[in-house]
Protein backbone atom coordinates (compact mmCIF):
# COMPACT_ATOMS: atom_id res chain seq x y z
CA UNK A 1 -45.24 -216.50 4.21
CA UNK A 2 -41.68 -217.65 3.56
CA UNK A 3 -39.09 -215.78 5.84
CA UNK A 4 -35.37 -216.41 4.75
CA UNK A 5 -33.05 -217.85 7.29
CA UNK A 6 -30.99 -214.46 7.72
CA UNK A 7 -34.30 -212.35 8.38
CA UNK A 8 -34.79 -215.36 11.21
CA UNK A 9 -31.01 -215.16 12.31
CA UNK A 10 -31.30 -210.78 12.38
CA UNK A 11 -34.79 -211.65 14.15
CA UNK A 12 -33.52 -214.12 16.90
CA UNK A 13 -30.37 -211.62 17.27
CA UNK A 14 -30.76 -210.32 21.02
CA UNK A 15 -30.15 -207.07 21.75
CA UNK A 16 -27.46 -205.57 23.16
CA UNK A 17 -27.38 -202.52 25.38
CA UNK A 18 -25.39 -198.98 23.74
CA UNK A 19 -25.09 -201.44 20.28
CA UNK A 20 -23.77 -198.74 17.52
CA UNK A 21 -25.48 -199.62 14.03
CA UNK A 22 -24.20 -198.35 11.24
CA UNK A 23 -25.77 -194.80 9.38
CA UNK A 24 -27.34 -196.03 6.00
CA UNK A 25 -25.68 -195.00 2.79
CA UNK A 26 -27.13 -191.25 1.81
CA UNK A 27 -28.58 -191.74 -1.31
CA UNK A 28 -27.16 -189.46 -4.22
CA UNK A 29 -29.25 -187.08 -6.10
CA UNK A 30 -27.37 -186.48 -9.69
CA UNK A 31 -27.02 -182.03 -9.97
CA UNK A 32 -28.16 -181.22 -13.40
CA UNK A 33 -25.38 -179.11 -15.20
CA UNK A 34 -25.59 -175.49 -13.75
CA UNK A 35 -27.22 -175.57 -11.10
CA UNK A 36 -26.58 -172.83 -8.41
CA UNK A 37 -27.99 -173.73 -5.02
CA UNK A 38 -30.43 -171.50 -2.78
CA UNK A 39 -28.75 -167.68 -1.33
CA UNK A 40 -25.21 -169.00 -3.35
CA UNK A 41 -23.52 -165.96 -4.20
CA UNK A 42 -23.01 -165.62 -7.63
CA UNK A 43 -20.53 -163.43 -9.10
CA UNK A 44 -20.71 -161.25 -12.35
CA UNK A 45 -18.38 -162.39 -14.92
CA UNK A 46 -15.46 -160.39 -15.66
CA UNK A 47 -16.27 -158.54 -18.61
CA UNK A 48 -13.16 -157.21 -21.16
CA UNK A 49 -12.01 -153.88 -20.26
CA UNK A 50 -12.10 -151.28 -23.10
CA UNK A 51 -9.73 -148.80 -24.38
CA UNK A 52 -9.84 -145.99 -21.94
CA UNK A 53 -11.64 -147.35 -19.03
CA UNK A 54 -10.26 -146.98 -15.39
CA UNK A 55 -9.30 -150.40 -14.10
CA UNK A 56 -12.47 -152.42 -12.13
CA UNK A 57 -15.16 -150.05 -14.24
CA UNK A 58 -15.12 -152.23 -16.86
CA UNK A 59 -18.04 -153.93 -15.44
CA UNK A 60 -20.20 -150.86 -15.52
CA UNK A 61 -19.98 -151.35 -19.37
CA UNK A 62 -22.40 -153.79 -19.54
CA UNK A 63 -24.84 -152.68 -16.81
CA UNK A 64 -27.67 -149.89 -17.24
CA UNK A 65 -28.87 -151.14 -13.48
CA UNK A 66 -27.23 -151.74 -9.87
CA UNK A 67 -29.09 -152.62 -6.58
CA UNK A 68 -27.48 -151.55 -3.64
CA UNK A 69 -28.35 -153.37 -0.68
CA UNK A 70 -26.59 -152.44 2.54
CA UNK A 71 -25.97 -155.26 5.67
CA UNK A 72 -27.82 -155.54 8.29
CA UNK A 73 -25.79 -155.01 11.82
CA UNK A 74 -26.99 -157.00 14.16
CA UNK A 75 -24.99 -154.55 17.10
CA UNK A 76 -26.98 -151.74 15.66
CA UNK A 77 -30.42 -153.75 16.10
CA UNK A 78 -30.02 -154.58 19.46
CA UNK A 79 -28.06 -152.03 21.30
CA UNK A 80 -28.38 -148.97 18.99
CA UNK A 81 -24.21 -148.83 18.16
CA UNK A 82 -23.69 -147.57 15.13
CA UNK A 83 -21.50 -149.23 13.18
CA UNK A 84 -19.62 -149.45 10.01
CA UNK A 85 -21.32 -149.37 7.14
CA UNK A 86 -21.54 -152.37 3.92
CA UNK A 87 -22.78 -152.78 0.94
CA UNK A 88 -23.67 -155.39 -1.45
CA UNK A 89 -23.94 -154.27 -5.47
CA UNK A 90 -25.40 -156.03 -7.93
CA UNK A 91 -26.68 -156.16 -11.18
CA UNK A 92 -30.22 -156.44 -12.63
CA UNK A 93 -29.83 -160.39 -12.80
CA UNK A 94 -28.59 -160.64 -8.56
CA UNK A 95 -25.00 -161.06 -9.56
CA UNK A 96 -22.20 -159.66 -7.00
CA UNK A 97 -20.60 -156.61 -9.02
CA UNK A 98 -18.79 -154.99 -6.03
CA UNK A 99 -18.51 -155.11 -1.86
CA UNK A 100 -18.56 -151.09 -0.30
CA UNK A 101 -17.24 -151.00 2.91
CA UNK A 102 -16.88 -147.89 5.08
CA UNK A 103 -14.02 -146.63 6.89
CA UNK A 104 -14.33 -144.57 10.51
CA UNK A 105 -13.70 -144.27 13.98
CA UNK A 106 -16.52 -144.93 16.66
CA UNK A 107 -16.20 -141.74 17.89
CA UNK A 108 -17.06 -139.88 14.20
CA UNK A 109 -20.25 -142.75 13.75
CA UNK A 110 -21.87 -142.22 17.32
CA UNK A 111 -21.55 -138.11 17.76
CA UNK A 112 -21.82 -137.22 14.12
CA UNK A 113 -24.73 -139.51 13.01
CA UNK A 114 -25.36 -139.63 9.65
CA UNK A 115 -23.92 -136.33 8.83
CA UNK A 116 -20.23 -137.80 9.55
CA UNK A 117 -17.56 -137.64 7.42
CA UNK A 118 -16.36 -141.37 5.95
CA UNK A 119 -14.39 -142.85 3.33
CA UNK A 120 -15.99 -145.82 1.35
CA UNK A 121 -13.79 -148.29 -0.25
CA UNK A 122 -15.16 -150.17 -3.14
CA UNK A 123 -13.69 -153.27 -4.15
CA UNK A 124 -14.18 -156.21 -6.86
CA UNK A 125 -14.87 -159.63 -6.56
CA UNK A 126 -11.33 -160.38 -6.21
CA UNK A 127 -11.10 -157.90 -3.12
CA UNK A 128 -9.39 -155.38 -4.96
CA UNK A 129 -10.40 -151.54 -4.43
CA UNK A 130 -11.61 -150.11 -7.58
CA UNK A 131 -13.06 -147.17 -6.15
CA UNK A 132 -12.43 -144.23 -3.23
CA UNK A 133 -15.59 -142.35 -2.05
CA UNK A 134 -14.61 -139.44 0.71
CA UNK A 135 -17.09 -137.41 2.10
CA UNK A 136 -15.77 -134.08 4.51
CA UNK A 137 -17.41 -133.93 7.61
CA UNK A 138 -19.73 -130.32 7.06
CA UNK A 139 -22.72 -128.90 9.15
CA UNK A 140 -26.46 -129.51 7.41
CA UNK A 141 -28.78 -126.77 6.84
CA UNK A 142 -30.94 -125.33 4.34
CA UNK A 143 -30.84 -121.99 5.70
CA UNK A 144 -26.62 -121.52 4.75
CA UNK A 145 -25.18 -122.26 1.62
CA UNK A 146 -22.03 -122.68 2.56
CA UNK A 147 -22.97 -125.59 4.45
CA UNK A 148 -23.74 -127.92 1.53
CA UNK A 149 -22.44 -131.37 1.24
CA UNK A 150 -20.14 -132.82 -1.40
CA UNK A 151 -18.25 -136.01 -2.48
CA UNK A 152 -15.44 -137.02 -3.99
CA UNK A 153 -14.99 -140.27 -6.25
CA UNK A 154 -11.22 -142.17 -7.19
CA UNK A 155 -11.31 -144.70 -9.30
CA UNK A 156 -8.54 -145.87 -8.73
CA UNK A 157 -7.84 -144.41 -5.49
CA UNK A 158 -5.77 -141.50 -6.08
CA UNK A 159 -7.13 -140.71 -9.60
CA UNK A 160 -10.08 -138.21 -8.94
CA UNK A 161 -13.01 -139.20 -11.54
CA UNK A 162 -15.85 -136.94 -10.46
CA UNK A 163 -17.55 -135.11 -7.57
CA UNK A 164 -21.48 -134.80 -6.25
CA UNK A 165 -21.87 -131.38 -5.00
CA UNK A 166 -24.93 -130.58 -3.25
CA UNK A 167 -26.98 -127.60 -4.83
CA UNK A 168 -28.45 -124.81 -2.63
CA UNK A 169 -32.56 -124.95 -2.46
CA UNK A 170 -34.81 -123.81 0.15
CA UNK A 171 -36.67 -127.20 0.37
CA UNK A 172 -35.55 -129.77 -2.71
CA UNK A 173 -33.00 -132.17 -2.19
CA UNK A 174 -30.56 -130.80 -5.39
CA UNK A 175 -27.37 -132.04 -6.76
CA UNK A 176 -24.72 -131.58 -9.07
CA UNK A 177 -23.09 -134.59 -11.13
CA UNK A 178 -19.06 -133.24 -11.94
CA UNK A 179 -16.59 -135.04 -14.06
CA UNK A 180 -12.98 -134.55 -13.38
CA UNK A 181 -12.77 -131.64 -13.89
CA UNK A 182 -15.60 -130.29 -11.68
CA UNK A 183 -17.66 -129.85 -14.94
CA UNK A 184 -20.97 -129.89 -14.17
CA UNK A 185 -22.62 -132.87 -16.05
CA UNK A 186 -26.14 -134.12 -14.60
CA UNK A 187 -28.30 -132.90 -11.99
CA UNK A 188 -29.83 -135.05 -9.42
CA UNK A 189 -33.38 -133.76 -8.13
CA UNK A 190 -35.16 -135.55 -5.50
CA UNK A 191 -38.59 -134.75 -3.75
CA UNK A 192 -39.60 -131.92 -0.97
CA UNK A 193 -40.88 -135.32 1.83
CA UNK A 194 -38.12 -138.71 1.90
CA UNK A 195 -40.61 -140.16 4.79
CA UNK A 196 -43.12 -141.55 2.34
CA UNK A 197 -44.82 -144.93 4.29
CA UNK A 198 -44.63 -148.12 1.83
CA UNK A 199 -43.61 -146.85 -1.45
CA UNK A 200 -40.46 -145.88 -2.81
CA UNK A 201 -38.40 -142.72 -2.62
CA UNK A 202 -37.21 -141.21 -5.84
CA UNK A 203 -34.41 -139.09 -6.69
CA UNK A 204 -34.56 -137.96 -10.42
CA UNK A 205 -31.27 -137.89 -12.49
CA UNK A 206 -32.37 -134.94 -15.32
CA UNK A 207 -29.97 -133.20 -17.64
CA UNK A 208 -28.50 -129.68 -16.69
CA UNK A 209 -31.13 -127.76 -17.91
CA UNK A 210 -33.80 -129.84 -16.06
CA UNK A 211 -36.12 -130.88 -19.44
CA UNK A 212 -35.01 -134.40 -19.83
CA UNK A 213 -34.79 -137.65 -17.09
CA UNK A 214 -31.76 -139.48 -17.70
CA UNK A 215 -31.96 -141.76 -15.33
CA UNK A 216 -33.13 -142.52 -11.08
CA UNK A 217 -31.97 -143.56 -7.88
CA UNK A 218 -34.87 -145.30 -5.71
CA UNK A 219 -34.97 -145.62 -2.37
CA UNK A 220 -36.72 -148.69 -2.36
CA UNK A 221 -39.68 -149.49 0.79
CA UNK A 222 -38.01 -152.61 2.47
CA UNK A 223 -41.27 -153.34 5.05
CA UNK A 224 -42.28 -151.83 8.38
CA UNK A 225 -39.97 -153.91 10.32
CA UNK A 226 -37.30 -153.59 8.79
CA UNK A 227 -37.65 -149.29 8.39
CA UNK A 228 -38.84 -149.29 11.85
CA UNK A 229 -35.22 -151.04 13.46
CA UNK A 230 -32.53 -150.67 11.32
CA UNK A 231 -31.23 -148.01 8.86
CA UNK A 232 -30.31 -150.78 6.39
CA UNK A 233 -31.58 -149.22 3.14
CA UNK A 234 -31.63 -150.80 -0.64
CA UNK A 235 -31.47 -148.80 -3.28
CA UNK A 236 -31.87 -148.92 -7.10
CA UNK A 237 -29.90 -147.15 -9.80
CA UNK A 238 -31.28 -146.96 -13.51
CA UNK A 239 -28.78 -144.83 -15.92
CA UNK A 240 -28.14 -145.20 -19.98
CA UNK A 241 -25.87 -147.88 -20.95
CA UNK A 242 -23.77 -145.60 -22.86
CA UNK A 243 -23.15 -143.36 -20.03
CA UNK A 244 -19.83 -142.75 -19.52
CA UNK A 245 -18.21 -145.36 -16.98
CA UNK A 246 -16.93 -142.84 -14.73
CA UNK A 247 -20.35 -141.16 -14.57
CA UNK A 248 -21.83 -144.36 -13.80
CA UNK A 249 -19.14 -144.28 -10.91
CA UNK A 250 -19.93 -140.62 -9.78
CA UNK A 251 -23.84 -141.98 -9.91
CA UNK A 252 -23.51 -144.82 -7.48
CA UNK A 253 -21.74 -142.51 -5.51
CA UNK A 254 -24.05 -140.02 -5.50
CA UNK A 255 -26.36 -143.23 -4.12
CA UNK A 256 -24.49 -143.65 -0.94
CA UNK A 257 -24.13 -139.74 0.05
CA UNK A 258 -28.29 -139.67 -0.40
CA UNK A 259 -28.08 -142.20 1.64
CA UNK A 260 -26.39 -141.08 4.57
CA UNK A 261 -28.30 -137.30 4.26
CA UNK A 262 -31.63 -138.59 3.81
CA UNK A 263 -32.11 -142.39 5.41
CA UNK A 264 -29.16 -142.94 7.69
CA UNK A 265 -31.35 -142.77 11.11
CA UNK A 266 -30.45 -143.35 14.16
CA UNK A 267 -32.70 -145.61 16.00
């Protein structure tokens, strides 16, 4: 077999001790136009905002769906601190339509639990806040009406849009849907148990005189593992596309007050 002279000169080379060779040359893979790597975030386009709509909404336009999937906190996990807590929104295709982040004091998260007042900013891919959600700090029971939860959406903050006012019922989760105004618009209904072991949770949104579904918010069963040691929840949202945008707003904050009442444990 013929052996060319520089394979004998490499050969005969001796070695030397802590030699550096060079790295080979990583070989380059052409990227086919539009492709988005593994866990990239992707973004929903900006959509046109219409005549009328409150500024950031304009994505709710386009959307009949939003999955609401709150962060993990690792401080929570491991020492039981309760922290502050985020959310992820996105649409039916896994596009980024918003970042929720709550605002409060260690003192209100640790003594009050989950039945602590908070204000939730919602802002747009750009960071901006599109959206105010306050909750008052009130007692919970069933047995005195005057002790019924509510919140209060801005969108913009400082331009009320609508309100979720918790409806009086001996043992059904009830709510109210209010514009502006405090008009009663939808009802939100859910069921008598919210501990229901791998399957979903789900709160009916029916019109005001209770005949006709409109739409549903669903808790949504995440695994034993993670129900067990966390109180990260995801939720879905299903509503009409021609719902009003600031409906739509009042609806996904009607999401995060169910959450709180019904699925914000402390573990």
């Amino acid at each position: 077999m013929d052996i060319s002279m520089d394979a004998q000169t490499n050969t005969n080379k001796p070695f030397r001790r802590n030699e550096v060779f060079p790295a080979p040359e990583p070989s380059t893979v052409p990227v086919p136009p539009g492709y988005v790597p593994p866990n990239a975030l992707v973004l929903m386009p900006v959509p046109q905002r219409p005549p009328g709509c409150p500024p950031g909404l304009e994505y709710l336009t386009q959307i009949d769906q939003l999955l609401v999937h709150q962060k993990v906190e690792l401080a929570e996990v491991m020492l039981g601190w309760e922290m502050n807590n985020k959310y992820v929104v996105k649409n039916s295709l896994g596009q980024q339509v918003f970042f929720v982040v709550e605002e409060n004091d260690c003192c209100n998260r640790n003594c009050c639990g989950p039945m602590r007042s908070f204000v939730l900013h919602v802002q747009d891919n750009f960071g901006q806040e599109i959206l105010t959600l306050t909750r008052p700090l009130k007692c919970s029971s069933c047995c005195f009406p005057c002790c019924l939860q509510q919140l209060e959406v801005q969108g913009p903050p400082g331009n009320t849009i609508g309100f979720i006012v918790q409806d009086w019922h001996f043992y059904l989760p009830k709510f109210t849907i209010q514009n502006e105004r405090k008009e009663p618009v939808l009802k939100v209904v859910g069921p008598c148990c919210d501990c229901k072991c791998c399957s979903d949770v789900n709160f009916e949104v029916i019109s005001l005189d209770e005949t006709s579904n409109v739409g549903r918010i669903s808790k949504q069963w995440t695994g034993v593992l993670r129900e067990m040691y966390t109180d990260a929840d995801n939720f879905g949202i299903k509503f009409p596309m021609d719902l009003d945008v600031k409906i739509k707003a009042v609806l996904l904050g009607a999401c995060f007050l169910i959450d709180f009442m019904f699925f914000e444990h402390n573990n």
